[in-house]
C-alpha atoms as a PDB file:
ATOM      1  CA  UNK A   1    -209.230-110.347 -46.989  1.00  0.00           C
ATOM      2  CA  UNK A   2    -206.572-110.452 -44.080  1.00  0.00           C
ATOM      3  CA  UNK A   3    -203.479-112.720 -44.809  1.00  0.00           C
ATOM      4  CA  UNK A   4    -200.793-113.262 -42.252  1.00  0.00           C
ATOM      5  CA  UNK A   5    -197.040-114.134 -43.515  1.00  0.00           C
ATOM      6  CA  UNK A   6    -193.624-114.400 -42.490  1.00  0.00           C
ATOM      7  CA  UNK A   7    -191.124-112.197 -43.592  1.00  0.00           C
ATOM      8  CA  UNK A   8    -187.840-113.685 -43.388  1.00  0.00           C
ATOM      9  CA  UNK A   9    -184.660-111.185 -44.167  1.00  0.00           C
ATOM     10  CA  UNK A  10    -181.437-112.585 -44.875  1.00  0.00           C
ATOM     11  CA  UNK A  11    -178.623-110.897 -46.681  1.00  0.00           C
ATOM     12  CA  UNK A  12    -176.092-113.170 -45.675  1.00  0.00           C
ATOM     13  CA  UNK A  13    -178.623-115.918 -47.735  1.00  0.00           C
ATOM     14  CA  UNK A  14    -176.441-118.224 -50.355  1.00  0.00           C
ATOM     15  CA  UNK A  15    -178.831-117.946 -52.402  1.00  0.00           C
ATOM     16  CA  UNK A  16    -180.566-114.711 -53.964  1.00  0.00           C
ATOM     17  CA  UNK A  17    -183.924-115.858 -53.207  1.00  0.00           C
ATOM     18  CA  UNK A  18    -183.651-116.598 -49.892  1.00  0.00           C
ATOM     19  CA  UNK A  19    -182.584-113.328 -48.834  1.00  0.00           C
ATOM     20  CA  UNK A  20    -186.516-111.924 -48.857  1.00  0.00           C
ATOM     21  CA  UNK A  21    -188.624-114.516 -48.304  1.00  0.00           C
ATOM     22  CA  UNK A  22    -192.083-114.380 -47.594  1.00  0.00           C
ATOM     23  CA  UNK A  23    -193.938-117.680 -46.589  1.00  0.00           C
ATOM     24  CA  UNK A  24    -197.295-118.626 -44.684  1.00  0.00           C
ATOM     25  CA  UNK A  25    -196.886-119.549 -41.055  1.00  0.00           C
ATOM     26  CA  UNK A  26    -198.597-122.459 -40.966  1.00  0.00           C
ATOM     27  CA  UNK A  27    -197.666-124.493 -44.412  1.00  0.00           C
ATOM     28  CA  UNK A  28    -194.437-122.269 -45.546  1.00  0.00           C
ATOM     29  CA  UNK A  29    -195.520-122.218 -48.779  1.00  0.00           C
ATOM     30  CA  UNK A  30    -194.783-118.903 -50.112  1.00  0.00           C
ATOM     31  CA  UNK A  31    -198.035-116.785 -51.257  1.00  0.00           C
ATOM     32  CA  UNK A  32    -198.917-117.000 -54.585  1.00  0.00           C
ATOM     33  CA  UNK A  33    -200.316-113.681 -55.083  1.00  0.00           C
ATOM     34  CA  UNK A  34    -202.289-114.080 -58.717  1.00  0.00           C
ATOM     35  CA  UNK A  35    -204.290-116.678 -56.893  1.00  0.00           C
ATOM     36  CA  UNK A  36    -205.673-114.541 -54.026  1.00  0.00           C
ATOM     37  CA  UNK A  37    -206.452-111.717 -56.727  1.00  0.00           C
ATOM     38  CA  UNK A  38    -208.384-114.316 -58.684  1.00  0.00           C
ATOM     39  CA  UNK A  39    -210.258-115.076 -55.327  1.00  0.00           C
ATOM     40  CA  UNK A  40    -210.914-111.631 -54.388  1.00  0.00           C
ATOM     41  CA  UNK A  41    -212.681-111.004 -58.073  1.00  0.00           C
ATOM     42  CA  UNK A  42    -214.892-114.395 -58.004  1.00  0.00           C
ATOM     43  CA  UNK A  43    -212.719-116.254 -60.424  1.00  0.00           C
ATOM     44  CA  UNK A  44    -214.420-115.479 -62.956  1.00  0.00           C
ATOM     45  CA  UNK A  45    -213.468-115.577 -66.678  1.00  0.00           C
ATOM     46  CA  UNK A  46    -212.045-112.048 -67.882  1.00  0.00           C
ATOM     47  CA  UNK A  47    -209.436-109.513 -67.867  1.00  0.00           C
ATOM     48  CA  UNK A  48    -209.516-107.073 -65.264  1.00  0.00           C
ATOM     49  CA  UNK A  49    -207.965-104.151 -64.321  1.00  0.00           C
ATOM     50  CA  UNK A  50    -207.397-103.947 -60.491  1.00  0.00           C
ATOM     51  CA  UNK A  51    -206.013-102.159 -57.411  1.00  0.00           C
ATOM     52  CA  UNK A  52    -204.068-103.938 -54.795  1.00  0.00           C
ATOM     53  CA  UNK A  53    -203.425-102.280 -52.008  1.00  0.00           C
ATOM     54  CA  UNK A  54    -200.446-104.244 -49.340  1.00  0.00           C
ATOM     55  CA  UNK A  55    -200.950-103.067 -46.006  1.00  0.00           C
ATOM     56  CA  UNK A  56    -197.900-104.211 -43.737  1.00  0.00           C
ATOM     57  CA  UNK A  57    -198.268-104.081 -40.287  1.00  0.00           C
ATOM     58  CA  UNK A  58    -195.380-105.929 -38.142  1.00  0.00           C
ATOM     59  CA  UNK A  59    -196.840-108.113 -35.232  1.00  0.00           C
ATOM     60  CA  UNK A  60    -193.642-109.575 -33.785  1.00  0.00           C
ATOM     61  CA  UNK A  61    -190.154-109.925 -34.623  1.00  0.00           C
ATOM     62  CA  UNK A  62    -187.323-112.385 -33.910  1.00  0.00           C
ATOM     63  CA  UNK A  63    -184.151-112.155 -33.880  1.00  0.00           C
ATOM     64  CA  UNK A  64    -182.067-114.029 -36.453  1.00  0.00           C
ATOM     65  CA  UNK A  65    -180.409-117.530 -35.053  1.00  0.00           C
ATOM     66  CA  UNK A  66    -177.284-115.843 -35.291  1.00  0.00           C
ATOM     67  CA  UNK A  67    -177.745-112.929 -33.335  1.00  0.00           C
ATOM     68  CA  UNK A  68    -179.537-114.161 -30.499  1.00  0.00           C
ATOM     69  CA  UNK A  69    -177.563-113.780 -26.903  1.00  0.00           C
ATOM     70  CA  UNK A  70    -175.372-116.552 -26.314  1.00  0.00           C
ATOM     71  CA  UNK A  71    -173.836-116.868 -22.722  1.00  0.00           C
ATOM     72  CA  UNK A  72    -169.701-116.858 -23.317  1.00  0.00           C
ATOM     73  CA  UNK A  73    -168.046-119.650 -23.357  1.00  0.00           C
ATOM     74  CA  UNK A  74    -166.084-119.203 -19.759  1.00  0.00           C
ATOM     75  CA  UNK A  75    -169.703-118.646 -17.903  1.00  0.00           C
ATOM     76  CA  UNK A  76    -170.749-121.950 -19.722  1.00  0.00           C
ATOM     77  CA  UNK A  77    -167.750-123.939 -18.691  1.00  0.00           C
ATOM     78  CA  UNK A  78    -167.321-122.498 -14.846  1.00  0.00           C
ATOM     79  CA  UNK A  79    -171.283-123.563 -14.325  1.00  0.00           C
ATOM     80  CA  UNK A  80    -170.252-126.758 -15.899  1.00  0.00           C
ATOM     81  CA  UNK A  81    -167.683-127.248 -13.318  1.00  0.00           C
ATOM     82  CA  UNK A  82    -169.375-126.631 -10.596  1.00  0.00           C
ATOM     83  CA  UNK A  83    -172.259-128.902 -11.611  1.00  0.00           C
ATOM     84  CA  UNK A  84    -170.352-131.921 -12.308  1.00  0.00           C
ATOM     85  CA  UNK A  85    -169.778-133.400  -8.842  1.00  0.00           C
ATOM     86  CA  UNK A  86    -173.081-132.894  -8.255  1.00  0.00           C
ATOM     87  CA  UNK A  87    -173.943-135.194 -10.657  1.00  0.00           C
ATOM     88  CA  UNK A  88    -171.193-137.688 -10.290  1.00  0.00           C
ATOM     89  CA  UNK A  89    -172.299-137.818  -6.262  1.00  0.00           C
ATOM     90  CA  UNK A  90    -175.530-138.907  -7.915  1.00  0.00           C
ATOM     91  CA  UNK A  91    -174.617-141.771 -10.049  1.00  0.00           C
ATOM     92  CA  UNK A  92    -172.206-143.219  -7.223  1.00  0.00           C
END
């Protein structure tokens, strides 16, 4: 059985539990692990004794929103500039 996940890592996370998160991409709702065991064994009434075995295999990563490349500031405002006439020329 093949599940896909996101792994989100945050230390800078207020709160302790959000700083590993792992969560389904299409729902969010994190995995609930017990569940998919149950599944794997048939459900069936019983105690067993079993082997899990996590295979992690990264198939892309993203930067956090905070690192991502931001133009500076002065690049933003001097294309700004030089944009603004241009528009004003259109509304006149």
């Amino acid at each position: 059985m093949t599940k896909h996940y996101i792994l989100q890592l945050d230390p800078s996370a207020k709160y302790e539990w959000d700083r590993c998160s792992l969560r389904d991409p299409i729902t969010a709702d994190r995995p609930e692990f017990a569940g998919l065991i149950a599944q794997a064994v048939g459900e069936l009434p019983g105690s067993y004794l079993v082997s899990v075995k996590i295979e992690v295999q990264v198939l892309e990563q993203a930067a956090p929103q905070s690192q991502r490349e931001l133009p500076p500031i002065s690049e933003l405002s001097s294309e700004l500039a030089t944009r603004v006439p241009v528009l004003q020329g259109r509304v006149a």
